[in-house]
Protein backbone atom coordinates (compact mmCIF):
# COMPACT_ATOMS: atom_id res chain seq x y z
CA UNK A 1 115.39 101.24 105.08
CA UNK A 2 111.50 101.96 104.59
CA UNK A 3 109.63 101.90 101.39
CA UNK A 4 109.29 106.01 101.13
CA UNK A 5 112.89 105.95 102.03
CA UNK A 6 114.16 104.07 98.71
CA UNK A 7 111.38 105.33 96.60
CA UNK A 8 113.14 109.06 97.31
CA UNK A 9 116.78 107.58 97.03
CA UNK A 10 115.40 105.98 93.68
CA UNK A 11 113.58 109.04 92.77
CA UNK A 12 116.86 110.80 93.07
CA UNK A 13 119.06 108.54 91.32
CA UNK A 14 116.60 107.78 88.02
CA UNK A 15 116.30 112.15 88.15
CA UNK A 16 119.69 112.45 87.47
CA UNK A 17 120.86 109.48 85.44
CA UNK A 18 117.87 109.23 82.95
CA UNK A 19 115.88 111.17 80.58
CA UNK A 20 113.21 112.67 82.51
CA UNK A 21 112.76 115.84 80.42
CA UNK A 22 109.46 116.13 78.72
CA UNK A 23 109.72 115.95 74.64
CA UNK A 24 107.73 119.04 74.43
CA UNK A 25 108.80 122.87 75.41
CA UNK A 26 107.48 125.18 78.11
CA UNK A 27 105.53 127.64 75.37
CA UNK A 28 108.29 130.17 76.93
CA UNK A 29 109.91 129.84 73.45
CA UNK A 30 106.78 131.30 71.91
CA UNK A 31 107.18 134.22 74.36
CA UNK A 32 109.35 136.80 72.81
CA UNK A 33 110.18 140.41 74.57
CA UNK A 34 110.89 143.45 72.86
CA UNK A 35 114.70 144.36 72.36
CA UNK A 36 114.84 148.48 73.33
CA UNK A 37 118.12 149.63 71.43
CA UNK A 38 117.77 152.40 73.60
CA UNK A 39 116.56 151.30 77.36
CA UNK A 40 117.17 154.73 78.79
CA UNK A 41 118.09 153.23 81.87
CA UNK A 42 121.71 151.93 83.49
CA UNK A 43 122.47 148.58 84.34
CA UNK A 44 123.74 149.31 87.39
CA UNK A 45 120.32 150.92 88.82
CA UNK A 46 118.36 147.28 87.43
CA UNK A 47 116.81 145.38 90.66
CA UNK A 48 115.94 142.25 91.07
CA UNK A 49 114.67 142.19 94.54
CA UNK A 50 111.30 140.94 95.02
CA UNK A 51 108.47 140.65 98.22
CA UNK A 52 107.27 136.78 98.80
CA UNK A 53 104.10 136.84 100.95
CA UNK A 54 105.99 139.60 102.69
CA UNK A 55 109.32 138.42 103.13
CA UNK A 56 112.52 139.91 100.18
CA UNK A 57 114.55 138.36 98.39
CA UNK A 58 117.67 139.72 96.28
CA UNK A 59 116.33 137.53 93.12
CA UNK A 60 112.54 136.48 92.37
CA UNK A 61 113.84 132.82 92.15
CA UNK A 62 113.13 129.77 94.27
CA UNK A 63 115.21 126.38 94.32
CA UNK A 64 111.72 124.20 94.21
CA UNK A 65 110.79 121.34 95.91
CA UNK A 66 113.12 118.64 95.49
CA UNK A 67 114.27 116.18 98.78
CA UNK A 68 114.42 115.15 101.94
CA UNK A 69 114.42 112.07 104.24
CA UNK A 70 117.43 110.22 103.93
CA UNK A 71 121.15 111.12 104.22
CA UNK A 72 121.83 111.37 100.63
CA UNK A 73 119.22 113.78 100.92
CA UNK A 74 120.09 115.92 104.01
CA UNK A 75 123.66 116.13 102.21
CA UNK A 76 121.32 117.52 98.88
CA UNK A 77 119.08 119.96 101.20
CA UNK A 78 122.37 121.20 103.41
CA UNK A 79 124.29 122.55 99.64
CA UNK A 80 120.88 124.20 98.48
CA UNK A 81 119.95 125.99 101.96
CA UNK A 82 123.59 127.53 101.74
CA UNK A 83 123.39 129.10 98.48
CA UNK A 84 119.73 129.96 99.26
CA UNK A 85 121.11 131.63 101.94
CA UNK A 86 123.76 133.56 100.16
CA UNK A 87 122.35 134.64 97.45
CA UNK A 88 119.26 135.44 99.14
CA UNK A 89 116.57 133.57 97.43
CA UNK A 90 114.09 131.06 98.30
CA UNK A 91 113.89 127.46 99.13
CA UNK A 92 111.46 124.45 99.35
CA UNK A 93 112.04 121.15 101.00
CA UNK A 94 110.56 117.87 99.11
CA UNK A 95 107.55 115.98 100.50
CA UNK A 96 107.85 116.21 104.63
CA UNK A 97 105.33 113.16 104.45
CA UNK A 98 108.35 111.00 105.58
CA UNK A 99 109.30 113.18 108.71
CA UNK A 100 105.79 112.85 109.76
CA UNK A 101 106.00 109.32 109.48
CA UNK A 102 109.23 108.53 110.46
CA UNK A 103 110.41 111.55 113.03
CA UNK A 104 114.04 110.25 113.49
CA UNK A 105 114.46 111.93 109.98
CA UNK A 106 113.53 115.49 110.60
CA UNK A 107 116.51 116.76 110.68
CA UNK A 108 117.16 116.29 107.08
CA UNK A 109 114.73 118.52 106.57
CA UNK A 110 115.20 120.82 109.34
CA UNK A 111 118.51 121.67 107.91
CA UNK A 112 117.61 123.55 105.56
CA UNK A 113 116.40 126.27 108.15
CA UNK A 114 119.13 125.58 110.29
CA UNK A 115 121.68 126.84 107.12
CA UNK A 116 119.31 129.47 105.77
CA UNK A 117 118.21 131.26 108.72
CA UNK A 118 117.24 134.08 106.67
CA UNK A 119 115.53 132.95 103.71
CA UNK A 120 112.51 132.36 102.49
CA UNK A 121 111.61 128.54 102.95
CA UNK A 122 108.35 126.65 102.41
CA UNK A 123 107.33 123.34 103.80
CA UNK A 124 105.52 120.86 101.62
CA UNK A 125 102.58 118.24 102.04
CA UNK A 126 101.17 116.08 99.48
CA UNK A 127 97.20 116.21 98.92
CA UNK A 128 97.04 112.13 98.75
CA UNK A 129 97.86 112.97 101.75
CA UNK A 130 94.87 115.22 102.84
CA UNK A 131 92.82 112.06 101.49
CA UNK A 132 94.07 109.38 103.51
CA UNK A 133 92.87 111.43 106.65
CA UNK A 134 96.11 114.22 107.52
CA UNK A 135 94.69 117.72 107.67
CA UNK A 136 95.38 121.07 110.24
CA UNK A 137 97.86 118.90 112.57
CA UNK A 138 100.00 117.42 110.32
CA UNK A 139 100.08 120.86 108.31
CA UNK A 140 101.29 122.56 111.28
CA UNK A 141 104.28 119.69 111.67
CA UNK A 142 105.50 120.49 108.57
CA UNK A 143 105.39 124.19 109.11
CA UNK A 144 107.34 124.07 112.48
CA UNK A 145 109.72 121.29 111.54
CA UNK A 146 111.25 123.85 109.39
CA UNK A 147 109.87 127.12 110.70
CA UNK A 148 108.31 127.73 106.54
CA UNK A 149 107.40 131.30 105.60
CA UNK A 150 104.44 129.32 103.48
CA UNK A 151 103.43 125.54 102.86
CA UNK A 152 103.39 123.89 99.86
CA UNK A 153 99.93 121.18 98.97
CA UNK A 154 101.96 119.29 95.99
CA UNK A 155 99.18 117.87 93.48
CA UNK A 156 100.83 114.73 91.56
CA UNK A 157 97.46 112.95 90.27
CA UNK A 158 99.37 112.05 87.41
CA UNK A 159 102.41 110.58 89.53
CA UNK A 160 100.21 108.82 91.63
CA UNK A 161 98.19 107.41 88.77
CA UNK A 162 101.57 106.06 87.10
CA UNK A 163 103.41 105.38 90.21
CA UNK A 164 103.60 101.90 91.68
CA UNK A 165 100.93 101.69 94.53
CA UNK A 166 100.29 105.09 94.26
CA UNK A 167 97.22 106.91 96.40
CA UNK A 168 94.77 108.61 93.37
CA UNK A 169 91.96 109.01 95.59
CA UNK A 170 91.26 112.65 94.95
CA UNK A 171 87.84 113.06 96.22
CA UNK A 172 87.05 116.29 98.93
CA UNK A 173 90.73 117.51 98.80
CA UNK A 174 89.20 121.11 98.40
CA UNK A 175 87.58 120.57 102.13
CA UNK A 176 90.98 119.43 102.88
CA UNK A 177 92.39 121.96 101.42
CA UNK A 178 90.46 124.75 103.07
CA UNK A 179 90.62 123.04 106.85
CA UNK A 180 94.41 123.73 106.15
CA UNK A 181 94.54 126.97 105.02
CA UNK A 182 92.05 128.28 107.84
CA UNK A 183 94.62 126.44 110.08
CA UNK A 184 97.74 127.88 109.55
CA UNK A 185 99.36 131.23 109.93
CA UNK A 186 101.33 131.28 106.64
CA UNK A 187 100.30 131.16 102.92
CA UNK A 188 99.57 127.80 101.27
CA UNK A 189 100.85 127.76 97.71
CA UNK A 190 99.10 125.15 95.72
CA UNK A 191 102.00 123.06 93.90
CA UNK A 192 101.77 121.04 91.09
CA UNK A 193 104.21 118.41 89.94
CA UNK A 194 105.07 118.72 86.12
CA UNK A 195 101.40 118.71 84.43
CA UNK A 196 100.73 122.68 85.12
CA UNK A 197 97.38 124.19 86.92
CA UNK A 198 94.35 125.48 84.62
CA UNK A 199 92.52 128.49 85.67
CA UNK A 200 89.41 126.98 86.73
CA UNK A 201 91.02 124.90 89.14
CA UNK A 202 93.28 128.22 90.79
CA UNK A 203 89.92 129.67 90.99
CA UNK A 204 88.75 127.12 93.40
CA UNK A 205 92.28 127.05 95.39
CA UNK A 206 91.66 130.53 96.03
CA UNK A 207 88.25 129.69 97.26
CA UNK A 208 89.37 127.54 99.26
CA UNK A 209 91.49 130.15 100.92
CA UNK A 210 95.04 128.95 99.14
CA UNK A 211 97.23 132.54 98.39
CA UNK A 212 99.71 130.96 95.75
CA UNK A 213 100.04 128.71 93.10
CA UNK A 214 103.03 127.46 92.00
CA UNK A 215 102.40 125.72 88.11
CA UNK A 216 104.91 123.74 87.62
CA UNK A 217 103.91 122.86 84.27
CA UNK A 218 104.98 121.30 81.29
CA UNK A 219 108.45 121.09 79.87
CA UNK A 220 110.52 120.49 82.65
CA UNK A 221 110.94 116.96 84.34
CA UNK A 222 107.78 114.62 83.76
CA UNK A 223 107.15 112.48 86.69
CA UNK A 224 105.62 110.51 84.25
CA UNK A 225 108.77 109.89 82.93
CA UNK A 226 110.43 109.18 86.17
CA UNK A 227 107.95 106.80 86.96
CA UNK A 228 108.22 105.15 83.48
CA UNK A 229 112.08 104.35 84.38
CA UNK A 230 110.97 102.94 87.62
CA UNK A 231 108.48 100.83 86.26
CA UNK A 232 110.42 99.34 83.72
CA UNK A 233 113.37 98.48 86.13
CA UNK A 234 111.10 96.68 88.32
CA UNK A 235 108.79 94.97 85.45
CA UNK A 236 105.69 96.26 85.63
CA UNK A 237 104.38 96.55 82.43
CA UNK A 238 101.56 98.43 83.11
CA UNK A 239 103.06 101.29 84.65
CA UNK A 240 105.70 101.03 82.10
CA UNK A 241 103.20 101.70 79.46
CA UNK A 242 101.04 104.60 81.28
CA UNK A 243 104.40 106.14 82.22
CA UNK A 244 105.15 106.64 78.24
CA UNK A 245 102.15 106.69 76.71
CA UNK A 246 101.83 109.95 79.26
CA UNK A 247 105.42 110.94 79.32
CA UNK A 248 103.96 115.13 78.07
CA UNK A 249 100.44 115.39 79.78
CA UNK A 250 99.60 118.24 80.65
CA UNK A 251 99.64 122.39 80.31
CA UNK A 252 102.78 124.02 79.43
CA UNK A 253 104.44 126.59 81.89
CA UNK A 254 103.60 129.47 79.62
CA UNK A 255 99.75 129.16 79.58
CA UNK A 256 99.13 128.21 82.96
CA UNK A 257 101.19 130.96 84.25
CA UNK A 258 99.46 133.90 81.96
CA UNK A 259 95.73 132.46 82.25
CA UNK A 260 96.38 132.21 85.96
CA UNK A 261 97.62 135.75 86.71
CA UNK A 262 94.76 136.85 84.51
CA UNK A 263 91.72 135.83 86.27
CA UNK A 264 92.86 135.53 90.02
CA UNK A 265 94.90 137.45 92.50
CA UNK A 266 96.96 134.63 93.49
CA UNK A 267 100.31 135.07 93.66
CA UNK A 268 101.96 132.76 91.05
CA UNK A 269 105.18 131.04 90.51
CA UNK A 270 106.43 130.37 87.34
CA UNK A 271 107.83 126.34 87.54
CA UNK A 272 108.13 123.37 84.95
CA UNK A 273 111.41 123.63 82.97
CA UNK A 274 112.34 127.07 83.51
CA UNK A 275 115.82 127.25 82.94
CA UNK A 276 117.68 130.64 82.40
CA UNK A 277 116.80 134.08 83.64
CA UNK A 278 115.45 135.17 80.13
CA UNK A 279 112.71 132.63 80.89
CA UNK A 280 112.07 133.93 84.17
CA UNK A 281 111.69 137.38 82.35
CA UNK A 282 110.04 136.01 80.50
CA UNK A 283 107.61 134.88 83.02
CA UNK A 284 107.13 137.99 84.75
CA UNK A 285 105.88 139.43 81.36
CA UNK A 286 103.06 136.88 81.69
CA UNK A 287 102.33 137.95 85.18
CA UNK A 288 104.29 135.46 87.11
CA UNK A 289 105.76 136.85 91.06
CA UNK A 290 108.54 134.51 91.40
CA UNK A 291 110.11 131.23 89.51
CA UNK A 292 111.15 127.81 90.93
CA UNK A 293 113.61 125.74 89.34
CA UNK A 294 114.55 122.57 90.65
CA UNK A 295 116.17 119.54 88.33
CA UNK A 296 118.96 121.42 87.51
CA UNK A 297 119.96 122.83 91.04
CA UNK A 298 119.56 119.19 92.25
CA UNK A 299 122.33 118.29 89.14
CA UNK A 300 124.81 120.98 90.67
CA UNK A 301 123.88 120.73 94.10
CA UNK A 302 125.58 117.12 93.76
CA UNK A 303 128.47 118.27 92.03
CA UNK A 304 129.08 120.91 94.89
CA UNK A 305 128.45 124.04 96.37
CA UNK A 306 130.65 126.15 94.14
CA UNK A 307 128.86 124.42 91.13
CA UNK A 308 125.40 125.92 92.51
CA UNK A 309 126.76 128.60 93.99
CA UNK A 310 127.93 129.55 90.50
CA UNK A 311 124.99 128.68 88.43
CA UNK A 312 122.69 130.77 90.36
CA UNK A 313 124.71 133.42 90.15
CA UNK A 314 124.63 133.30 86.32
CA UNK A 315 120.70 132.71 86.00
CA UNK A 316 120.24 135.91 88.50
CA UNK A 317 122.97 137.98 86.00
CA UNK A 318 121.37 137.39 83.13
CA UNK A 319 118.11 138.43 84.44
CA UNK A 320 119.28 141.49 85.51
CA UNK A 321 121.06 142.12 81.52
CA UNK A 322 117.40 140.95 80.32
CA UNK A 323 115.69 143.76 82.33
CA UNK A 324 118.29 145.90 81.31
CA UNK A 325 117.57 145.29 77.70
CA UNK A 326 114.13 145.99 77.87
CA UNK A 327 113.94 148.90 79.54
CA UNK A 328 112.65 147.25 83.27
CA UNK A 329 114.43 148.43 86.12
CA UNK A 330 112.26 146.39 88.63
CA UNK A 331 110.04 143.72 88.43
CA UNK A 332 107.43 145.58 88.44
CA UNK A 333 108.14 147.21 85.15
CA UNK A 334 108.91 144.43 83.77
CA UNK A 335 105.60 142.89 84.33
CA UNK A 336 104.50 145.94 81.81
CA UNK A 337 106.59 145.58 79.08
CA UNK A 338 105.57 144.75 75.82
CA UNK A 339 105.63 140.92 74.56
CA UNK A 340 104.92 138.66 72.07
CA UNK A 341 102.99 135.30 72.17
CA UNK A 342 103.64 133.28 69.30
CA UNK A 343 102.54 130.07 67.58
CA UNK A 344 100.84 127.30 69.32
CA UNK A 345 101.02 129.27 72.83
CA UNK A 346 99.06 132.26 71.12
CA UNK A 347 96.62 129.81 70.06
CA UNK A 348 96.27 127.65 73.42
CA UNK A 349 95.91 130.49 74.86
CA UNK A 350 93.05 132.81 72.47
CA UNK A 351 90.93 129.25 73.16
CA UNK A 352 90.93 129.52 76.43
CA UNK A 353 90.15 133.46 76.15
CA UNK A 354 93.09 135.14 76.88
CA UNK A 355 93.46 138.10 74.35
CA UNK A 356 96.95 138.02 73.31
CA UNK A 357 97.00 140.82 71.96
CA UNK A 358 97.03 143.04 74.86
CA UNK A 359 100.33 141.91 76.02
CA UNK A 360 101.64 143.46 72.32
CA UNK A 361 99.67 146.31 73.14
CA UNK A 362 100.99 147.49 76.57
């Protein structure tokens, strides 16, 4: 077995058994909408279909990166691209940096396409990548190995940082970054990995010809956290240390996601411990197009399809009774309605120059 190989098998395994979670929240609990006694509307009319660089889906949600690359995985990747499948929502493989090195395990990503035919699926290639000297061609593998409607660049300077031998060099991924875009004939969606995306550094991905940004920020699983696990199995002090000391670095889900949508037209998708469809309401009131969730598919994608199957149907449900209850009957109007930033959100965000206020106001 290869060294990326049991790093993903041990990323896996330390996901599900540990405490990964980060100690702080999202800043979706300082987002509040406003309850319409009256919505004027009927449930039954309320849609949740949404356009994803041009392709529907019955539900704005997408089961985020998570795996690929061994057979634990391809077991992992064949449960998610069947409920993706039914329940017509989106999907993302993990890292295809393996399948580029290693082609003999392609088809544990490629089976996600192969069992969601229809769906929307995006690839994903890391930008330590881009550094070490992969660019256009290996973009294109990763598009084609699983025919992706768009291709995630995951950004884990913080992983790599904590992570044992991890690649931090940084430097000229924006070049990178636009060789691929100019490259390919889908979307890139700039991904982070648990630390969220400020707006000055969208503004530049969309320079750089990305289309979407997916935040991933704060509050969900902290790869810092992951890694601290790792480290301390293994002994290494150091990156036991770094891993705690920086288990909550970073910008919560709810300010990158409204500061985003605010000063660029990419499209944006709400990630980083969103985890019921009020908070994916409630990130369509800050502007978001679509959410990703991904630790706690993974959790019911290995107790079985009916668990997902079932737990995606009650996110998507209670989405739909949220619109309801304020008045939205697409997503569209509920990008409109009137909401509340509270507490330390509110004031995160009036720094950076976001007027609050005109969310109340709409």
């Amino acid at each position: 077995m290869s060294g990326i190989e049991t790093r993903k098998m041990r990323h896996i395994r330390v996901s599900l058994e540990e405490d990964v979670e980060g100690d702080i929240g999202t800043g979706l609990q300082d987002v509040r909408l406003i309850h319409r006694a009256l919505p004027e509307i009927d449930l039954d009319d309320v849609s949740t279909e949404a356009t994803l660089f041009g392709k529907r889906l019955k539900a704005p949600l997408i089961i985020s990166a998570i795996t690929g690359g061994t057979g634990e995985a391809k077991k992992i990747n064949e449960t998610l691209a069947r409920v993706a499948e039914e329940k017509g929502i989106g999907i993302g493989v993990g890292s295809q940096r393996i399948a580029i090195a290693q082609p003999e395990t392609e088809h544990t990503f490629r089976v996600v396409r192969d069992l969601a035919p229809t769906a929307f699926v995006m690839g994903n290639m890391g930008c330590p990548q881009l550094s070490l000297g992969w660019g256009a061609d290996e973009a294109k593998r990763c598009v084609e190995m699983v025919d992706a409607d768009a291709l995630a660049l995951h950004m884990n300077p913080l992983q790599e940082a904590v992570q044992l031998g991890g690649d931090t060099n940084y430097r000229g991924i924006l070049d990178k970054v636009k060789e691929v875009t100019e490259a390919l004939q889908v979307p890139v969606v700039m991904k982070e990995t648990g630390c969220g995306v400020a707006y000055e550094d969208a503004l530049r991905m969309e320079a750089a010809g990305a289309k979407g940004v997916e935040v991933s920020g704060v509050g969900g699983t902290s790869w810092s956290a992951v890694e601290y696990h790792i480290a301390r199995e293994v002994g290494k002090k150091d990156q036991e240390y770094l891993g705690r000391a920086l288990w909550n670095w970073g910008i919560p889900t709810a300010v990158s996601v409204a500061e985003i949508s605010q000063r660029t037209s990419l499209t944006v998708i709400a990630s980083g411990g969103i985890r019921t469809g009020a908070e994916i309401a409630k990130s369509f009131s800050l502007g978001a197009d679509a959410a990703g969730i991904a630790k706690p598919f993974l959790e019911k994608a290995v107790e079985g399809y009916d668990a997902l199957s079932q737990h995606v149907d009650h996110i998507i449900r209670e989405l739909r009774v949220v619109m309801f209850l304020v008045g939205a009957r697409n997503l569209e109007e509920l990008k409109h309605v009137p909401v509340l930033i509270l507490g330390r959100t509110a004031e995160w965000l009036r720094l950076r120059g976001v007027n609050v206020e005109d969310y109340a106001g709409r």
